[in-house]
C-alpha atoms as a PDB file:
ATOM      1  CA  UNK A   1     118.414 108.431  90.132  1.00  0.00           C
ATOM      2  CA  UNK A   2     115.394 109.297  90.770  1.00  0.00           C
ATOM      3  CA  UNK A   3     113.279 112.343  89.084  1.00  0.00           C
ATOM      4  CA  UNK A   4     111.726 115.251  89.889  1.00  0.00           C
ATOM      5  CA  UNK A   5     107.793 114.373  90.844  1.00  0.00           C
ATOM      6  CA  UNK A   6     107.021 117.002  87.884  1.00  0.00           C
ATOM      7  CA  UNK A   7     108.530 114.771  85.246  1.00  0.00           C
ATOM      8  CA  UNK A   8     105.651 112.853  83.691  1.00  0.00           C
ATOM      9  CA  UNK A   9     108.884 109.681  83.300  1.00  0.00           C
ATOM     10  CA  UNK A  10     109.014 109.611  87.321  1.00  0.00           C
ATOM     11  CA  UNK A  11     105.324 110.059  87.901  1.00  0.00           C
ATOM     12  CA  UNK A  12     104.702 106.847  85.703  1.00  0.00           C
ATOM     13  CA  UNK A  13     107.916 104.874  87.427  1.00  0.00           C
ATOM     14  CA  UNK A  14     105.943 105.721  90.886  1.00  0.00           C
ATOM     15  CA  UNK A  15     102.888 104.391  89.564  1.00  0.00           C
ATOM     16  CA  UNK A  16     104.103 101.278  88.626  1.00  0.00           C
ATOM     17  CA  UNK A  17     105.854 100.752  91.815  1.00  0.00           C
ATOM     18  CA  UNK A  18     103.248 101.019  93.100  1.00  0.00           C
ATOM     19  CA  UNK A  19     101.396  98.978  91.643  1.00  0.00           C
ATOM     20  CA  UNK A  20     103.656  96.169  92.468  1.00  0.00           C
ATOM     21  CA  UNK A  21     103.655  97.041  96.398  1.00  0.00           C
ATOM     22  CA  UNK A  22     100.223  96.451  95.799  1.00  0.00           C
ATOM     23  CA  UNK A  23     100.293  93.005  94.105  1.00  0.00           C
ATOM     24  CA  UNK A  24     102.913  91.499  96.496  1.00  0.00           C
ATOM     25  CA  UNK A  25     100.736  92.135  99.262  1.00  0.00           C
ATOM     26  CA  UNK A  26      97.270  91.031  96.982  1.00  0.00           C
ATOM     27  CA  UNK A  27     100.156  88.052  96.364  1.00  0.00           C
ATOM     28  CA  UNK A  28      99.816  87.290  99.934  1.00  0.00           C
ATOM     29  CA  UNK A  29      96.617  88.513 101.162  1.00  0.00           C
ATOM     30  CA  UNK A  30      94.926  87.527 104.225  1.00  0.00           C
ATOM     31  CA  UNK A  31      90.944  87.176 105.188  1.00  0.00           C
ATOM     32  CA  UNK A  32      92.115  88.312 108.875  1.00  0.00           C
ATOM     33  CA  UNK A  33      93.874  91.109 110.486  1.00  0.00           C
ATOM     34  CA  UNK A  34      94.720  88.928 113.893  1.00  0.00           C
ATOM     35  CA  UNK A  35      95.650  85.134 114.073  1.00  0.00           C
ATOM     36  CA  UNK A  36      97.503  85.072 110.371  1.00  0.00           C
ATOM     37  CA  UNK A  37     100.706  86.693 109.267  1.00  0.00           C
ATOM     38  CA  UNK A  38      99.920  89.997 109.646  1.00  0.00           C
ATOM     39  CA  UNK A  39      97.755  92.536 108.633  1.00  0.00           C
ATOM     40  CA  UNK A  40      97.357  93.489 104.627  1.00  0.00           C
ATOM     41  CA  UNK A  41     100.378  95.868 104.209  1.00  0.00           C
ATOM     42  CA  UNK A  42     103.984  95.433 102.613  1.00  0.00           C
ATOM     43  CA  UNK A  43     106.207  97.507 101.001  1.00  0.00           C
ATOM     44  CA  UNK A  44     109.173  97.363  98.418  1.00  0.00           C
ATOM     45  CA  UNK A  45     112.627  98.922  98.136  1.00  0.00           C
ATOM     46  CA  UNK A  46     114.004 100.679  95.042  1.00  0.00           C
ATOM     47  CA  UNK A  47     117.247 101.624  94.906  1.00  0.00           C
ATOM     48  CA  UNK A  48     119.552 104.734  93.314  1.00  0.00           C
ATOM     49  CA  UNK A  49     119.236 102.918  89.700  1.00  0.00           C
ATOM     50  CA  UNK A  50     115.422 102.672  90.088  1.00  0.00           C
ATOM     51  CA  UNK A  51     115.869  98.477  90.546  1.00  0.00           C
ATOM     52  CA  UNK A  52     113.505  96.809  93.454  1.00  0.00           C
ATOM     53  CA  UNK A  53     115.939  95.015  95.264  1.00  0.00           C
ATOM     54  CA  UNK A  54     113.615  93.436  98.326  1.00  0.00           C
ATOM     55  CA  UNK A  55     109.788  93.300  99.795  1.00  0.00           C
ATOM     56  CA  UNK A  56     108.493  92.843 102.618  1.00  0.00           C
ATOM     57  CA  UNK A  57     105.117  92.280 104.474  1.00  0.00           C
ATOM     58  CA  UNK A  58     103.518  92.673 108.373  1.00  0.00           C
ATOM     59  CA  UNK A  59     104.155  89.751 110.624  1.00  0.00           C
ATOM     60  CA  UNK A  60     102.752  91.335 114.233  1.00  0.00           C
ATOM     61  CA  UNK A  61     100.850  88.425 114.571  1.00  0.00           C
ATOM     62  CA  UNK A  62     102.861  85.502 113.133  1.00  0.00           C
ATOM     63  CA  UNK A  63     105.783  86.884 115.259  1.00  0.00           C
ATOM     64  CA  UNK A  64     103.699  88.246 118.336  1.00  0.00           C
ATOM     65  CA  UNK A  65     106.234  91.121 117.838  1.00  0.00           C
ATOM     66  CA  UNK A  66     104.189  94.572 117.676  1.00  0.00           C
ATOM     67  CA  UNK A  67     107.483  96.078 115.524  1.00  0.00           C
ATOM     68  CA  UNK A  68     107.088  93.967 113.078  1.00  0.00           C
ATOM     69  CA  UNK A  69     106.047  96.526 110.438  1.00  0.00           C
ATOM     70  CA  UNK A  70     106.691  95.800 106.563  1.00  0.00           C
ATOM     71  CA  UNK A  71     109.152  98.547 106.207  1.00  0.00           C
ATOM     72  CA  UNK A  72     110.803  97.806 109.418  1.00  0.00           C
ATOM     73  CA  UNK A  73     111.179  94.353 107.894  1.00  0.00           C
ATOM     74  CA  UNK A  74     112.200  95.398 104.712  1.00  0.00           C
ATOM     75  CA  UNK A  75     114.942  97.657 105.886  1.00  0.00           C
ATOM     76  CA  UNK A  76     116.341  95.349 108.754  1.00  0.00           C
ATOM     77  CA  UNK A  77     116.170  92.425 106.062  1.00  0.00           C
ATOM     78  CA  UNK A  78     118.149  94.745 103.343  1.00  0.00           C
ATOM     79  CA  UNK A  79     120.457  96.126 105.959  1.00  0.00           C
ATOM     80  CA  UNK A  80     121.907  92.865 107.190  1.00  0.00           C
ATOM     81  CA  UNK A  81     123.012  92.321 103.766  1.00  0.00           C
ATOM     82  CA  UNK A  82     126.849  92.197 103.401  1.00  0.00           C
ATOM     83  CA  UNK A  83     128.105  95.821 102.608  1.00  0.00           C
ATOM     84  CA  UNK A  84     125.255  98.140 103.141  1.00  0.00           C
ATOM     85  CA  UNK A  85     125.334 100.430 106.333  1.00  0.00           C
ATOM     86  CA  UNK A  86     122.516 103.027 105.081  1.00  0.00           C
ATOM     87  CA  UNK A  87     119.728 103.448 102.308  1.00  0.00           C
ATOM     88  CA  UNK A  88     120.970 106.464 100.935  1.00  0.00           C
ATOM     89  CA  UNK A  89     118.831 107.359  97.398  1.00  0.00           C
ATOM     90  CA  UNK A  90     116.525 104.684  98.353  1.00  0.00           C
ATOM     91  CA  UNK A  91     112.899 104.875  97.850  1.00  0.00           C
ATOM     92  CA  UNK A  92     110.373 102.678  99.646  1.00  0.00           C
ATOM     93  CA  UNK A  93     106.865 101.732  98.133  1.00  0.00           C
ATOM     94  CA  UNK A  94     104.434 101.053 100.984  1.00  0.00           C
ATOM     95  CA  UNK A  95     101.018 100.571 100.539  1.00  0.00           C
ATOM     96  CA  UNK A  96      99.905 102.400 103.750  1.00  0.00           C
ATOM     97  CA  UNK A  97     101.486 105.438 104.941  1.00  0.00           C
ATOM     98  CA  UNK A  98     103.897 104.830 107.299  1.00  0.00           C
ATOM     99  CA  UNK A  99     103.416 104.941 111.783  1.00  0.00           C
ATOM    100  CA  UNK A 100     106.088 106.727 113.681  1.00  0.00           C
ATOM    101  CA  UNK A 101     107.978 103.725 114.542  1.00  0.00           C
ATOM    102  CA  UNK A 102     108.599 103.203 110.629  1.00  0.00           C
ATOM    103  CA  UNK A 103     109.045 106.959 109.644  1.00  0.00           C
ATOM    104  CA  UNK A 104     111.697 107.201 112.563  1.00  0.00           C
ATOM    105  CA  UNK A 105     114.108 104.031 110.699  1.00  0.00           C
ATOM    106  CA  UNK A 106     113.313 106.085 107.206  1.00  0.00           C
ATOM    107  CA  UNK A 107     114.999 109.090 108.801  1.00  0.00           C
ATOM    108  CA  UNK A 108     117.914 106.779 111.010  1.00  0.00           C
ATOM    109  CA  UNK A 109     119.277 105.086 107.424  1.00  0.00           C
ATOM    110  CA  UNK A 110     118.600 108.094 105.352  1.00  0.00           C
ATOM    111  CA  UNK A 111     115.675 106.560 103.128  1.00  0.00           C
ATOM    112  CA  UNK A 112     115.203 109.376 100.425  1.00  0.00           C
ATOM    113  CA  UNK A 113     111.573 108.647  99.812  1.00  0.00           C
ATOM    114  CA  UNK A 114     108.483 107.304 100.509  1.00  0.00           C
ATOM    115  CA  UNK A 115     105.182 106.836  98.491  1.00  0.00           C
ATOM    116  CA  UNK A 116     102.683 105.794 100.032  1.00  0.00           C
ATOM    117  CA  UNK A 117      99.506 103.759  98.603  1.00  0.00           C
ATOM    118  CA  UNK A 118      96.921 105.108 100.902  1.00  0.00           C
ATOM    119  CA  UNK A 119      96.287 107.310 103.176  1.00  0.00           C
ATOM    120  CA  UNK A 120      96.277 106.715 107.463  1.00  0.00           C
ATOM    121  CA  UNK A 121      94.724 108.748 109.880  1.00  0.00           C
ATOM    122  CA  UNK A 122      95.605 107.848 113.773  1.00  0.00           C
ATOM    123  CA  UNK A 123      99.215 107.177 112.990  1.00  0.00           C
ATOM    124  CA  UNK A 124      99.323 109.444 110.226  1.00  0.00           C
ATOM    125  CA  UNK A 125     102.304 112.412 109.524  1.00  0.00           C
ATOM    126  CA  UNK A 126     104.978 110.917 111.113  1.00  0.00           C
ATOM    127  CA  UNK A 127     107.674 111.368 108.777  1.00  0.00           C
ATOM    128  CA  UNK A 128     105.996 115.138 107.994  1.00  0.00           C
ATOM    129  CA  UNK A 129     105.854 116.069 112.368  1.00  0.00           C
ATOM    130  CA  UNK A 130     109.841 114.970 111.858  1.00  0.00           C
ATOM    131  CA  UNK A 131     110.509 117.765 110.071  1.00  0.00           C
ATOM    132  CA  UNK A 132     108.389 120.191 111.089  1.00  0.00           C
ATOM    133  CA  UNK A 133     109.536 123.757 112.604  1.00  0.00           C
ATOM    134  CA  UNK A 134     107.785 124.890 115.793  1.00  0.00           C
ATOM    135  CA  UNK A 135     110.977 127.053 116.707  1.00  0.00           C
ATOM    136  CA  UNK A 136     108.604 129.999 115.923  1.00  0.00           C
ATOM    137  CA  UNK A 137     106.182 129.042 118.802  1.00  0.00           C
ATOM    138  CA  UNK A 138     108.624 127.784 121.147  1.00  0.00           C
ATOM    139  CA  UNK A 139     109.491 124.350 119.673  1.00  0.00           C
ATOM    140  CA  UNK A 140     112.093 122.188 118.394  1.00  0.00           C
ATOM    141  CA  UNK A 141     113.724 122.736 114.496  1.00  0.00           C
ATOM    142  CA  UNK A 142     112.917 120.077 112.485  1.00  0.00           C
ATOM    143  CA  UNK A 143     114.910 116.440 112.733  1.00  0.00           C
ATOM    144  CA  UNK A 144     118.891 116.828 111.301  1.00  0.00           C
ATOM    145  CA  UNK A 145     117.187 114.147 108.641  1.00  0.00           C
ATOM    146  CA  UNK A 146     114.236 114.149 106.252  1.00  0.00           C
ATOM    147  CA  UNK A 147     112.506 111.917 104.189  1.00  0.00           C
ATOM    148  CA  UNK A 148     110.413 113.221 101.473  1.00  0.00           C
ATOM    149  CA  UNK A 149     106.919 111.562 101.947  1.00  0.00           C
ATOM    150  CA  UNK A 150     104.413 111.700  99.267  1.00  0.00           C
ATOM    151  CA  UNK A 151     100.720 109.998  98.310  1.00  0.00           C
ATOM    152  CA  UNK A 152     101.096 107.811  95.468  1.00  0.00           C
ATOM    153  CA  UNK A 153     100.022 109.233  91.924  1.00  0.00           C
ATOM    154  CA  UNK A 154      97.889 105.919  91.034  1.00  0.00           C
ATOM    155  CA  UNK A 155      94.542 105.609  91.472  1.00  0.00           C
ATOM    156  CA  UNK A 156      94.103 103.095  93.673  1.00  0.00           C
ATOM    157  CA  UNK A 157      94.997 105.205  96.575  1.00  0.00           C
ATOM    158  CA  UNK A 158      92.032 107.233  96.309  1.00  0.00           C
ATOM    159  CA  UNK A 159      89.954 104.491  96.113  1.00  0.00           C
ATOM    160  CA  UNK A 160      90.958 102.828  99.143  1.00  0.00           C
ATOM    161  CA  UNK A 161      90.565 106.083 100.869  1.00  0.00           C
ATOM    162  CA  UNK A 162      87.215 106.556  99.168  1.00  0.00           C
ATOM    163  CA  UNK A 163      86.277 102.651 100.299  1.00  0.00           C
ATOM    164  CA  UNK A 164      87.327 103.428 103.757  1.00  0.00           C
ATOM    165  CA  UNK A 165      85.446 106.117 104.669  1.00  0.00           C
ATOM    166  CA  UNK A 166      82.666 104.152 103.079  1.00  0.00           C
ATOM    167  CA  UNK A 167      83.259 101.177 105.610  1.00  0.00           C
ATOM    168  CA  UNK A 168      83.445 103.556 108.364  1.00  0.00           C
ATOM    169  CA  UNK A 169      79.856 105.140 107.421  1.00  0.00           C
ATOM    170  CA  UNK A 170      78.280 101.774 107.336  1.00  0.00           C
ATOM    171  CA  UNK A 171      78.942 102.022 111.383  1.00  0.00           C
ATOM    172  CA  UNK A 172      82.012 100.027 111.753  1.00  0.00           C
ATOM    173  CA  UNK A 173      84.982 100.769 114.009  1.00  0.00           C
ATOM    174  CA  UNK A 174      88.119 102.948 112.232  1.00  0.00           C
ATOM    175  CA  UNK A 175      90.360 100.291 112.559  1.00  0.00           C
ATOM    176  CA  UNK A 176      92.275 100.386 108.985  1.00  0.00           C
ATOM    177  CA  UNK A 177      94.220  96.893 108.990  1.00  0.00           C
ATOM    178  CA  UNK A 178      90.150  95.585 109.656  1.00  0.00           C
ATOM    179  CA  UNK A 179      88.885  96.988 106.768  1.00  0.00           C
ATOM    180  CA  UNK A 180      92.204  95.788 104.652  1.00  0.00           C
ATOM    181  CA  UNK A 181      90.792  92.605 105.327  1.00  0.00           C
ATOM    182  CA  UNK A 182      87.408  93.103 103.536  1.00  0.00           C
ATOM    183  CA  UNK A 183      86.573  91.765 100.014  1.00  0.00           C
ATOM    184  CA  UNK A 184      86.222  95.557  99.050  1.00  0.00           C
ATOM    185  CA  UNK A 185      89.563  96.044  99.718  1.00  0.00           C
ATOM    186  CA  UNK A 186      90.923  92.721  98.136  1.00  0.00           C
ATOM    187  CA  UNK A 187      89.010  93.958  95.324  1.00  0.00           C
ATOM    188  CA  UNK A 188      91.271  96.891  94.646  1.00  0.00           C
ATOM    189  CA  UNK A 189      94.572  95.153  95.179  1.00  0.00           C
ATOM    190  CA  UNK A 190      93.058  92.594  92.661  1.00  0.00           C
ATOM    191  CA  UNK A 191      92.745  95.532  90.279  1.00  0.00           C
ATOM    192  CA  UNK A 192      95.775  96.814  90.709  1.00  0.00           C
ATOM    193  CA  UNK A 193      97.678  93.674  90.681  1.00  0.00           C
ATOM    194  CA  UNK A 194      96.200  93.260  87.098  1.00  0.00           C
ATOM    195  CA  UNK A 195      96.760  96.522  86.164  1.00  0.00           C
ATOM    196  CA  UNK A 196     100.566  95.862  87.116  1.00  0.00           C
ATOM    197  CA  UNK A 197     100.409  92.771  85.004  1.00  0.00           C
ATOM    198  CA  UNK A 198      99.318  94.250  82.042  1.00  0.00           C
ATOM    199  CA  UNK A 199     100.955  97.573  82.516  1.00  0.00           C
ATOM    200  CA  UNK A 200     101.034  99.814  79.199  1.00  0.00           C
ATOM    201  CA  UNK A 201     104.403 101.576  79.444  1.00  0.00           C
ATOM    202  CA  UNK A 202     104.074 105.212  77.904  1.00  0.00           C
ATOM    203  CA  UNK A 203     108.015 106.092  78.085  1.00  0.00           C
ATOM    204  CA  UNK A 204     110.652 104.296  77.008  1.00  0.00           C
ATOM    205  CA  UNK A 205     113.379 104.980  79.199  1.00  0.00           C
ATOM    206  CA  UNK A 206     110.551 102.781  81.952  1.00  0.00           C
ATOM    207  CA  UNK A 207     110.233  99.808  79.537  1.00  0.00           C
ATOM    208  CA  UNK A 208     113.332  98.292  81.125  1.00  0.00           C
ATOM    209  CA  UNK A 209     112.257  98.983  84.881  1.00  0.00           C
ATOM    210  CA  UNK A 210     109.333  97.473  84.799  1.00  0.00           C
ATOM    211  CA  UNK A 211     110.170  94.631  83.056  1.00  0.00           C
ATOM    212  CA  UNK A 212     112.791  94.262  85.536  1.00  0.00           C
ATOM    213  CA  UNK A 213     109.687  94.953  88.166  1.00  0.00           C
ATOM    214  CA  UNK A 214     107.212  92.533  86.511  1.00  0.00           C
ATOM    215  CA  UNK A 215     110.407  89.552  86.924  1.00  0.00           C
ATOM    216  CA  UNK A 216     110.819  90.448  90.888  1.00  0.00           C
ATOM    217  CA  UNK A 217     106.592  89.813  91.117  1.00  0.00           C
ATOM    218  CA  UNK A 218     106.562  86.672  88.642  1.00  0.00           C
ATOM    219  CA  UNK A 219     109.749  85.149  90.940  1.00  0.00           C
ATOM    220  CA  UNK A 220     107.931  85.872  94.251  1.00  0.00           C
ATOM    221  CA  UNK A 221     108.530  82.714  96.975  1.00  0.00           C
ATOM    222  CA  UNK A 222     105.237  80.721  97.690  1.00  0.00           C
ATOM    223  CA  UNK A 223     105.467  81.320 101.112  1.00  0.00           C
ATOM    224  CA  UNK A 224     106.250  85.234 101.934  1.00  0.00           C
ATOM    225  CA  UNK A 225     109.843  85.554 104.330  1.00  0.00           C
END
């Protein structure tokens, strides 16, 4: 299961799944945002016993299919799996914070958590205006569901924020999957996808999940599905 954010263990276990939603989309990265795949964002599924059991990455364009987000993907792919109804205890490492379409599956097959690798700002909150309380002002209580969504503790989040709102100053438009085609960006998922390689555990009881982690990257397809 799963531990508290406060426990240094499970702030170091986010970090390094992290990491590796970063490097299987740096695995796969694209020069374009239009025309290719996708745009530059996947995501990974963990499971109750802290194992990554699937990825998954945007194909809007290689589908012309606007819903085909990388956690939409990644729980429709895990779903049709023999067996599994829901994603109870299930944690999803995406490395851009969820749209509403997204956030509203999360909360439909009880997805326990997301951490997010950077920050969005038109399609921001989704998951957080689900359960949010406006009964006070004449509202609605929040959804029967919740997911728990959270920034990622690694670094590389601020950085991407930081090199965003850099990109934006520079005069061009605040279009986030454009900039996560720029060589700044690849940049940082470079980093981080070394980082990941090279990862110094600090606690023991993580040695065995990320080597576990580190064999799902090394065994990635050549192709993404």
């Amino acid at each position: 299961m799963n531990l508290p954010l406060s426990d240094p263990i499970a702030t170091e276990r986010d970090i390094l799944f992290s990491l590796l939603a970063y490097s299987v989309v740096y695995r796969y990265w694209e020069p374009i945002d239009r025309g290719g795949r996708g745009y530059n964002v996947g995501c990974i599924l963990v499971d109750t016993a802290d194992r990554v059991v699937d990825y998954a990455l945007n194909h809007v364009s290689q589908q012309e299919n606007a819903t085909q987000h990388g956690e939409v993907r990644l729980m429709t792919g895990y779903l049709d799996r023999p067996g599994i109804y829901a994603l109870e205890g299930h944690t999803i490492y995406s490395t851009l914070e969820p749209c509403a379409m997204c956030a509203g599956m999360m909360t439909m097959v009880s997805i326990d958590r997301t951490v997010n690798g950077q920050p969005d700002y038109y399609f921001s909150k989704a998951l957080e205006r689900l359960s949010f309380d406006s009964q006070s002002i004449g509202g609605y209580a929040p959804y029967p569901r919740t997911v728990t969504s959270v920034v990622t503790p690694a670094a590389y989040s601020q950085q991407l924020d930081d090199a965003y709102h850099q990109y934006i100053r520079e005069g061009n438009a605040p279009i986030i999957t454009r900039f996560l085609t720029t060589e700044v960006a690849r940049r940082i998922f470079e980093r981080a996808t070394r980082d990941f390689q090279n990862f110094g555990v600090a606690h023991p009881e993580n040695e065995i999940i990320y080597k576990n982690a580190l064999n799902f990257f090394r065994t990635l397809p050549e192709h993404p599905k």
